[in-house]
Protein backbone atom coordinates (compact mmCIF):
# COMPACT_ATOMS: atom_id res chain seq x y z
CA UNK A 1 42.35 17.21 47.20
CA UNK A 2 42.44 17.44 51.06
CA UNK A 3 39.08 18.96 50.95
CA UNK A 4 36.09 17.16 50.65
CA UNK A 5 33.08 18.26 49.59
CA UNK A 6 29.90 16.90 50.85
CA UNK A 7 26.73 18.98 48.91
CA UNK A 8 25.44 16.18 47.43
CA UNK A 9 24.82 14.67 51.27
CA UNK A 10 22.85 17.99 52.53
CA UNK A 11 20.84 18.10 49.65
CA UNK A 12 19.55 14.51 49.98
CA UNK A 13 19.31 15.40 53.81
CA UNK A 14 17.36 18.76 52.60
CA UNK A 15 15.29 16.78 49.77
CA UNK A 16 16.49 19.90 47.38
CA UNK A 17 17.37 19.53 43.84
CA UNK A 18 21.01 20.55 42.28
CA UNK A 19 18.93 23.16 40.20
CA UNK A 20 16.79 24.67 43.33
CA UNK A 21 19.87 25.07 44.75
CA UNK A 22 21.83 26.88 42.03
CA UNK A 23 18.44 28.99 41.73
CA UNK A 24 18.55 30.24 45.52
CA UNK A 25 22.30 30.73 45.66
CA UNK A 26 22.71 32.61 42.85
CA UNK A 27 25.01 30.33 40.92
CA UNK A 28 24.85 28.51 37.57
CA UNK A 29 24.58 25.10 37.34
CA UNK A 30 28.23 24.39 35.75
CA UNK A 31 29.64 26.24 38.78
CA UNK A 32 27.51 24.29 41.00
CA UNK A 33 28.65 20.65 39.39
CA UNK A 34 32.20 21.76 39.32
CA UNK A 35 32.27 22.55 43.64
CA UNK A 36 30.62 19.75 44.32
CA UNK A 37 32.45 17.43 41.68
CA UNK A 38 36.02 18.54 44.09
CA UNK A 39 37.04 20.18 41.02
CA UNK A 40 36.90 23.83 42.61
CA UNK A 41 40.25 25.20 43.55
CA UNK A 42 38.39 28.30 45.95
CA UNK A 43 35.10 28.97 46.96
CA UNK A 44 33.95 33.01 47.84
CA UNK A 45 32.48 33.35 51.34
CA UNK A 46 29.66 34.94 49.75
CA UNK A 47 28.71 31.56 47.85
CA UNK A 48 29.24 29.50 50.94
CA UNK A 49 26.98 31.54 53.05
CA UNK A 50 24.56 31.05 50.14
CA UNK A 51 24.77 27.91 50.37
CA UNK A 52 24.36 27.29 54.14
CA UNK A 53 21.45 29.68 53.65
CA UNK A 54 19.53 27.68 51.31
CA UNK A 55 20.64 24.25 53.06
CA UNK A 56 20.32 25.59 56.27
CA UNK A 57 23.51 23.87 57.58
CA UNK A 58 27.39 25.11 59.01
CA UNK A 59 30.20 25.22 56.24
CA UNK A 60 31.58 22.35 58.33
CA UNK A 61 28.46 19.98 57.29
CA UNK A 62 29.55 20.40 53.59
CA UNK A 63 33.55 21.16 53.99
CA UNK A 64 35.57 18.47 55.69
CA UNK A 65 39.41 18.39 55.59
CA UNK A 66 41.27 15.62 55.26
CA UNK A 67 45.18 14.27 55.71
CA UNK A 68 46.45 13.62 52.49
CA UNK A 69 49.35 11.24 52.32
């Protein structure tokens, strides 16, 4: 996937657990693993925000495109 997801880096950055986070965003724990796994095929804007709410951080510090050959 040309998108790479990089959750697991803010929430070391953040010191915040995978469950603290699903808890503040709003989103179960399966849903959670499976975005941050790469295995998501779309994310709502309304979960993003959510997420840059809780981690206090830009969409660009967890979403980074890259060139696929």
């Amino acid at each position: 996937m040309a998108i790479v997801i990089h959750i697991d880096v803010m929430l070391a950055k953040r010191k915040m657990s995978v469950t603290e986070l699903s808890e503040r965003v709003g989103i179960t724990m399966a849903n959670l693993s499976i975005l941050k796994n790469g295995k998501a095929k779309a994310i709502r804007f309304s979960t993003l925000e959510g997420i840059c709410k809780a981690l206090d951080c830009q969409p660009g510090d967890i979403l980074e495109y890259t060139h696929e050959e």
